[in-house]
Every structure is written in C-alpha cells, then in structure tokens.
C-alpha atoms as a PDB file:
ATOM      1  CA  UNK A   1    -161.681 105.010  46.220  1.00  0.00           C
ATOM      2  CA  UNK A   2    -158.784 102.581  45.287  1.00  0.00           C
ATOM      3  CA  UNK A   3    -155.587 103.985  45.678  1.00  0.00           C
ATOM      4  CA  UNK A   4    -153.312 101.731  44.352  1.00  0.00           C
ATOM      5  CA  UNK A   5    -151.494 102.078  41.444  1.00  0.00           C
ATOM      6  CA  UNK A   6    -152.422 100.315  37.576  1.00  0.00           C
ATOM      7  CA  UNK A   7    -151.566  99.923  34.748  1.00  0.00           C
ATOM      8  CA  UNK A   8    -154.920 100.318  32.551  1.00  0.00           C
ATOM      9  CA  UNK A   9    -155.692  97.453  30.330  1.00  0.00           C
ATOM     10  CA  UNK A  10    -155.219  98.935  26.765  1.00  0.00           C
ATOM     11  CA  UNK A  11    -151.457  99.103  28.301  1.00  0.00           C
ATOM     12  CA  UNK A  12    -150.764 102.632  27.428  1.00  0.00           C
ATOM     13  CA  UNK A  13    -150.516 103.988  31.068  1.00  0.00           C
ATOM     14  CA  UNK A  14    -151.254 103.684  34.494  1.00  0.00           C
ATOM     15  CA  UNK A  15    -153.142 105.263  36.931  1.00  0.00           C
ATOM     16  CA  UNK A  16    -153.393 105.902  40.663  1.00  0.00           C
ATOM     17  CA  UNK A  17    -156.327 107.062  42.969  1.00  0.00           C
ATOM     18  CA  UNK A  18    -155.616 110.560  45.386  1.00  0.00           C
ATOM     19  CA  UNK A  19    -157.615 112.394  47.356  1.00  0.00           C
ATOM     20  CA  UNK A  20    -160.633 114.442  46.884  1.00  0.00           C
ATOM     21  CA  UNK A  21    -161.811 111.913  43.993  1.00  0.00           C
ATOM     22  CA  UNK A  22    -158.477 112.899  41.713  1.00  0.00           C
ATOM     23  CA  UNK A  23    -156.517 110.635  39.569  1.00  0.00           C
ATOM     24  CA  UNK A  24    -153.076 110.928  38.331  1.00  0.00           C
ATOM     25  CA  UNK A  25    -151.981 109.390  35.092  1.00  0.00           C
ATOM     26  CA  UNK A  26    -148.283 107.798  34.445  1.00  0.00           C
ATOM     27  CA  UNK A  27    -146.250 105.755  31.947  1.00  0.00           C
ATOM     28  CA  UNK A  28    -146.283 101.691  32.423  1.00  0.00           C
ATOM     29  CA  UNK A  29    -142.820 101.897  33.100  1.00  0.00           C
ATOM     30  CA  UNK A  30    -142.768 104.093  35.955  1.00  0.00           C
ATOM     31  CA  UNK A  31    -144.967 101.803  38.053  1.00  0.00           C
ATOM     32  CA  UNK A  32    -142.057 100.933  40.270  1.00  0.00           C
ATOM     33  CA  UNK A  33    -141.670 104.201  41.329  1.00  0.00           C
ATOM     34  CA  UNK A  34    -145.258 104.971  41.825  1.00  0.00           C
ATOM     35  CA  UNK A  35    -146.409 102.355  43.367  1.00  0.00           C
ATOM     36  CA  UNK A  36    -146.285 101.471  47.298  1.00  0.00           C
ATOM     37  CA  UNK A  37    -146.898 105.081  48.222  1.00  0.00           C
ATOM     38  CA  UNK A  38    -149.821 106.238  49.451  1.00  0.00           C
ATOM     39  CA  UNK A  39    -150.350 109.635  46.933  1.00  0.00           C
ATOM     40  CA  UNK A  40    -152.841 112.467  47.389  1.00  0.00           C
ATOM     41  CA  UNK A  41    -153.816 115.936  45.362  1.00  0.00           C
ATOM     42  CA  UNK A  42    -152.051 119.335  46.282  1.00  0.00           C
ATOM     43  CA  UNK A  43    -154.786 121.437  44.967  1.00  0.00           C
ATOM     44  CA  UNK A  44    -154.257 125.007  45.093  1.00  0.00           C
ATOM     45  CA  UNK A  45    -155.659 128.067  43.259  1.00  0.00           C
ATOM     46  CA  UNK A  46    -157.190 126.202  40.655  1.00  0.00           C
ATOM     47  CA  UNK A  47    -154.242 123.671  40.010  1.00  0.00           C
ATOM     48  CA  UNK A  48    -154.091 119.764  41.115  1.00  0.00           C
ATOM     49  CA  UNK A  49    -150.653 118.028  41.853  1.00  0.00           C
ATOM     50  CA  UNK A  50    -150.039 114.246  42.709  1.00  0.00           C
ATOM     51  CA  UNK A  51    -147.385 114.483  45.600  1.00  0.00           C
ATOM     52  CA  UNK A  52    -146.723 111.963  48.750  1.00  0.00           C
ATOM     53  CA  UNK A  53    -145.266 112.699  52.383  1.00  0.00           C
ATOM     54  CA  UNK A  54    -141.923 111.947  53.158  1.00  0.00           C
ATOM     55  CA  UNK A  55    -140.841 112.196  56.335  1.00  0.00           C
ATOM     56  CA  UNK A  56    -142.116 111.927  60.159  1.00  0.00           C
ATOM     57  CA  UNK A  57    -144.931 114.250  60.585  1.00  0.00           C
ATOM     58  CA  UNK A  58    -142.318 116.708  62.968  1.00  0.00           C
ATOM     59  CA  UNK A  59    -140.184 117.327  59.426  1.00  0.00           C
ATOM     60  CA  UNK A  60    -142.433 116.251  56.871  1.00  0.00           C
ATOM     61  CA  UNK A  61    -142.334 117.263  53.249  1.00  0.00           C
ATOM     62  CA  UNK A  62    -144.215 116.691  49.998  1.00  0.00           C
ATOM     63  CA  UNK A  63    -142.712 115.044  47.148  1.00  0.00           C
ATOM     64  CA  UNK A  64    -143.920 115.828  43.301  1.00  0.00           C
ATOM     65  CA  UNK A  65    -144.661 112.976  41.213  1.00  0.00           C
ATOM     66  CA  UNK A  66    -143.934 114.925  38.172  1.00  0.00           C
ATOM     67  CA  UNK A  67    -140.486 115.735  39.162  1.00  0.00           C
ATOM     68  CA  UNK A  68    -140.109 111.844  40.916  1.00  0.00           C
ATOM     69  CA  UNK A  69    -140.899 110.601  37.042  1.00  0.00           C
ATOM     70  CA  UNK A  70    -138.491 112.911  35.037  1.00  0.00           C
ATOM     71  CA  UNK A  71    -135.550 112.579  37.882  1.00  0.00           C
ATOM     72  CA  UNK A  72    -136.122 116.419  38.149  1.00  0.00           C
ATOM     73  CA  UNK A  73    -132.588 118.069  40.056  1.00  0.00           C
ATOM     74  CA  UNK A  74    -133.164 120.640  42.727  1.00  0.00           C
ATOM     75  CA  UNK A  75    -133.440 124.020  41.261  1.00  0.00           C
ATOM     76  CA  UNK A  76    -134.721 122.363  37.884  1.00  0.00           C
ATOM     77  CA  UNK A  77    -139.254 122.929  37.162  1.00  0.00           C
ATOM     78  CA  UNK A  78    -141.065 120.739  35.522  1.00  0.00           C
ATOM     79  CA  UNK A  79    -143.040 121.841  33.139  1.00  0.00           C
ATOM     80  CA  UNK A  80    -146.758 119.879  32.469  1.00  0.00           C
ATOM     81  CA  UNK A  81    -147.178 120.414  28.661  1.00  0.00           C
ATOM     82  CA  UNK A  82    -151.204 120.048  28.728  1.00  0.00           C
ATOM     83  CA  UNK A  83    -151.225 122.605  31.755  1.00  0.00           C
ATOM     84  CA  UNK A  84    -153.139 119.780  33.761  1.00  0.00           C
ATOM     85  CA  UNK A  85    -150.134 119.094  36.823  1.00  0.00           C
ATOM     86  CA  UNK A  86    -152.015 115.185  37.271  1.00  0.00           C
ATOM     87  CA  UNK A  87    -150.642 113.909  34.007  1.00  0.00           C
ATOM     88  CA  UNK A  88    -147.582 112.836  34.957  1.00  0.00           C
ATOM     89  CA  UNK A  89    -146.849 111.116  31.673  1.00  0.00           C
ATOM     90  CA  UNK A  90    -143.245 111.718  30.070  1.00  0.00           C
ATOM     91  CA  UNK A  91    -144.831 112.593  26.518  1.00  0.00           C
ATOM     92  CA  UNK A  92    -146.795 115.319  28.714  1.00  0.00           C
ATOM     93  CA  UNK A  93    -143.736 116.658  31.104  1.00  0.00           C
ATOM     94  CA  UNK A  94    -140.559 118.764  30.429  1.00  0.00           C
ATOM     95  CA  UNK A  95    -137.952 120.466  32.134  1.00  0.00           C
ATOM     96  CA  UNK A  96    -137.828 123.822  32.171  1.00  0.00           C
ATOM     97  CA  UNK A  97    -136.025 126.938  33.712  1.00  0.00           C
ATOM     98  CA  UNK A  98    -138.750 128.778  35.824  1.00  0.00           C
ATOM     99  CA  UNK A  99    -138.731 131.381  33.262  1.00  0.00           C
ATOM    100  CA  UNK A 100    -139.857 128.940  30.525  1.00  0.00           C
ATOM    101  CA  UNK A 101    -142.325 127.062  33.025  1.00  0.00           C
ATOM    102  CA  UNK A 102    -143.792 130.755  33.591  1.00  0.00           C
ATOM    103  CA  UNK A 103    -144.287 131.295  29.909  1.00  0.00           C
ATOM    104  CA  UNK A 104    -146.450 127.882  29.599  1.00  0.00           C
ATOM    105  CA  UNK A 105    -149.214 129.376  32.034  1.00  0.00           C
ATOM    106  CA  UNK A 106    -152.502 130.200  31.818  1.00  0.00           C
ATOM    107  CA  UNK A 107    -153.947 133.800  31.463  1.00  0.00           C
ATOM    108  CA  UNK A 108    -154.694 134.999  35.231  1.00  0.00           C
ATOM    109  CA  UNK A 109    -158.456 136.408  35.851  1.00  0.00           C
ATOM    110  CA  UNK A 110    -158.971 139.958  34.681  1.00  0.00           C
ATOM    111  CA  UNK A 111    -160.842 142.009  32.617  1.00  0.00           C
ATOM    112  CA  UNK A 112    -159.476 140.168  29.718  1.00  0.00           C
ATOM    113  CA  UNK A 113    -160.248 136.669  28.984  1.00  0.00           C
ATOM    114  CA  UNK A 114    -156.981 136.823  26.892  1.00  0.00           C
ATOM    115  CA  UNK A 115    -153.191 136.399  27.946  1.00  0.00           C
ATOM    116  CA  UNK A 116    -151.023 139.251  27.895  1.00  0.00           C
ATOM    117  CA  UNK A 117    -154.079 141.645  27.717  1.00  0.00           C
ATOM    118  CA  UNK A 118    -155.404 143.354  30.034  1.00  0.00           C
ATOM    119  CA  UNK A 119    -158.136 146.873  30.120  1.00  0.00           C
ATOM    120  CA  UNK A 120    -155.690 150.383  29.739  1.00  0.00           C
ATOM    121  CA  UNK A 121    -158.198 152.574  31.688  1.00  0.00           C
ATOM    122  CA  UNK A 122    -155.900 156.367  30.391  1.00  0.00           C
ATOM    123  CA  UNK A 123    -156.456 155.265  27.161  1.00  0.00           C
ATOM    124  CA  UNK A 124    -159.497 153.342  26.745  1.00  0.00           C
ATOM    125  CA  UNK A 125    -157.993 150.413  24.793  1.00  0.00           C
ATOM    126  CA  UNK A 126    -156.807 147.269  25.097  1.00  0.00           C
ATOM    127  CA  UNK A 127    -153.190 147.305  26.329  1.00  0.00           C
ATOM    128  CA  UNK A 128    -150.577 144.083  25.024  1.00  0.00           C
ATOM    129  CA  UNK A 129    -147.301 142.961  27.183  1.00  0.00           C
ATOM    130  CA  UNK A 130    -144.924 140.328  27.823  1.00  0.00           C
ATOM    131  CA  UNK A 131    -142.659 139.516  30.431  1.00  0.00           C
ATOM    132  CA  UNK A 132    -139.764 137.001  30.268  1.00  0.00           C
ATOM    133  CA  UNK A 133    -138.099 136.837  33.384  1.00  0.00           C
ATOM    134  CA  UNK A 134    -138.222 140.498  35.220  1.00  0.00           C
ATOM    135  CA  UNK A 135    -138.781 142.262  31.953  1.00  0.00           C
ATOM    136  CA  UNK A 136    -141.578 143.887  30.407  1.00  0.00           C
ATOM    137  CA  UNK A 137    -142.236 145.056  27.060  1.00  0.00           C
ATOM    138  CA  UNK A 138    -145.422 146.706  26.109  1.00  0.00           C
ATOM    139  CA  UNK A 139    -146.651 145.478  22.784  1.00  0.00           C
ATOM    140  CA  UNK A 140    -149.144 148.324  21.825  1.00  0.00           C
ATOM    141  CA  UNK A 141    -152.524 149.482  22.499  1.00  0.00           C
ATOM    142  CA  UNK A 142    -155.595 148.271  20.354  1.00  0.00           C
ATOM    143  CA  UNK A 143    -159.177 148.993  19.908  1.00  0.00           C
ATOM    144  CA  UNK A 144    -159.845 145.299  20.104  1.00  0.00           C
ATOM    145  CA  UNK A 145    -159.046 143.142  22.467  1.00  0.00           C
ATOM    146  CA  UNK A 146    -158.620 140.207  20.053  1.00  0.00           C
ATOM    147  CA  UNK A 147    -155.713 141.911  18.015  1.00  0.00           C
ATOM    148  CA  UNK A 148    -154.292 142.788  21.330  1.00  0.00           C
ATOM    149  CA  UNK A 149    -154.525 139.229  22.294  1.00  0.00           C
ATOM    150  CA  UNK A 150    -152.892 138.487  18.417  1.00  0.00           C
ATOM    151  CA  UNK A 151    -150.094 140.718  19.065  1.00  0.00           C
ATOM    152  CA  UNK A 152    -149.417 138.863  22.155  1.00  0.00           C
ATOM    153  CA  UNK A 153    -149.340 135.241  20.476  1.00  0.00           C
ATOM    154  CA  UNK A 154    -146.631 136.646  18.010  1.00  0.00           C
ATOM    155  CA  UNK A 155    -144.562 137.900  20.374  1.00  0.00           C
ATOM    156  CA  UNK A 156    -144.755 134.705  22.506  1.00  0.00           C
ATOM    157  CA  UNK A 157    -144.109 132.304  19.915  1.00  0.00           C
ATOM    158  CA  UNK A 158    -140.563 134.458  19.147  1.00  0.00           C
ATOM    159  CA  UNK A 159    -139.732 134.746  23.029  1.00  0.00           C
ATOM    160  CA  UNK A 160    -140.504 131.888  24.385  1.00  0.00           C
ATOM    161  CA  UNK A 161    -140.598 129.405  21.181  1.00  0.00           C
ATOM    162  CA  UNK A 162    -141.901 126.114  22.269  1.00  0.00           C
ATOM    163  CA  UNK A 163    -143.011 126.838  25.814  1.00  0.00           C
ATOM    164  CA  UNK A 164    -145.233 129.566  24.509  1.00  0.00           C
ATOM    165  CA  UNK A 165    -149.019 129.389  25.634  1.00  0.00           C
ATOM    166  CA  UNK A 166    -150.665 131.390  23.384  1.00  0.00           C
ATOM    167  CA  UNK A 167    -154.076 132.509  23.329  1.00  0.00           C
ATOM    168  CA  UNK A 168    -154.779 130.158  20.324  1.00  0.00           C
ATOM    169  CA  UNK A 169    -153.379 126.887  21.757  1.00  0.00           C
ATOM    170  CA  UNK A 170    -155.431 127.978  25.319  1.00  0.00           C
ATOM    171  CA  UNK A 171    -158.392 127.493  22.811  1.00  0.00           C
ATOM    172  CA  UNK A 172    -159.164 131.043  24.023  1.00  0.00           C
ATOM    173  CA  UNK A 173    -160.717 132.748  20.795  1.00  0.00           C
ATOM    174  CA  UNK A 174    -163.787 131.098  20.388  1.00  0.00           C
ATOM    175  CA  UNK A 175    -167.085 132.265  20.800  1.00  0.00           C
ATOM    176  CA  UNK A 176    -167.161 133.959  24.263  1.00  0.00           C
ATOM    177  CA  UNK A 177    -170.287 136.212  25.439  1.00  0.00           C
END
C-alpha cells in the first residue's frame, strides 16, 4: 500500500495510507504537516487512530494526528464528531473537555443495544441513566427498552447539548431482531 500523503483530485481532502489496509482522511491544507511521516493505525477495542512515532525506539512515543491538525494543548481531547478517530478533517474534529469527549461515545456492549440503558434484573425493566463526569442520575425504569432509550436522548441533549450521542443520531432505533 502507498503511504504517502494526497491530496485527492476533486480537491476536497487528502488522504494517507497506514497500516493494516487503513486510511486516514485530512484537509488540503494540512498536507504540510502530514506529509513526510511515515503514519500507521492505533487500533484498539474497536476504534482506529492515525498516529506516528516520535522518538528513538528507547523513549518512543505516539503522536495523534487528530490532535497534530487542531494544535490540540496537553490536557485538551479531541473530539471526532462522526465517532470514526481516521477522519482527521477539521469540519469532523473538536475540542473537548474529557467529560464532553465521553458524552460523544458510543453505547458499550450489553444487554441493551441502546445508550444509557441497560437490563434492571430486581425489577424486571429496563433501567435509564446518565453520567456527566462522576455523577449519576437514574432516569426511571420502563417496560420498554425503547422509551428507556427515549428518556435517555432527552436527558442527553439538555446535559451535554451538542456533544450529545443520542440513540437517534447512533442510527440505533431501527429495525433490530
């Protein structure tokens, strides 16, 4: 595979070759700072990451090209907006606290294909909650898990406003068997 880095021919972004057949997509203008490194995939419980070695190999560490494009600070996440940590294009990344970059993930495995819901074995129902930072709050049980999953979207969109990932943008309501 080709691992240098392009700029695709419509002109709307570029894109560079990593390892394990991945590509990573960037703005035209960041070329200069993508290109001339040799990048590869970070991929980790389910998630993908462009990142290069800096470094001899005695003290080597891995550099983000998500946070290299948005001049990310120490301390400071980046959030990908599309959830897919390749697309390293601006209109897809944001900075975030790690709170907020929390909030913008995708609903762990579980009984419940739904975020924020999960199987309340006492009770037999389907149990709702949030968290935002080290808080909980417990949103209700319900007899289906779709409401439960409802009453979590509503409560997202007012805690976390625009770094919500609800249920409904996560596509997650369709037809599921």
């Amino acid at each position: 595979m080709d691992r240098e880095a392009r700029i695709c021919a419509c002109g709307q972004h570029g894109f560079v070759g990593l390892t394990k057949w991945h590509t990573a997509l960037f703005d035209p203008e960041d070329l200069d700072i993508i290109a001339g490194h040799l990048w590869c995939v970070d991929a980790k419980r389910g998630r993908a990451y462009a990142v290069r070695a800096v470094g001899p190999k005695c003290a080597r560490r891995f550099v983000h090209m998500h946070r290299e494009v948005v001049s990310a600070s120490q301390g400071q996440d980046v959030d990908h907006k599309n959830h897919d940590g390749i697309d390293n294009r601006k209109a897809n990344l944001r900075t975030a606290t790690r709170s907020q970059n929390n909030a913008n993930q995708r609903p762990r495995a579980g009984k419940s294909r739904f975020k924020g819901v999960h199987w309340h074995r006492q009770s037999g129902k389907w149990h709702a909650q949030i968290r935002k930072g080290s808080l909980r709050k417990s949103l209700g049980l319900f007899e289906c898990e779709e409401d439960a999953a409802r009453a979590y979207d509503a409560e997202a969109v007012q805690l976390h406003g625009q770094f919500a990932a609800t249920n409904e943008t996560l596509n997650l309501y369709g037809d599921h068997k």
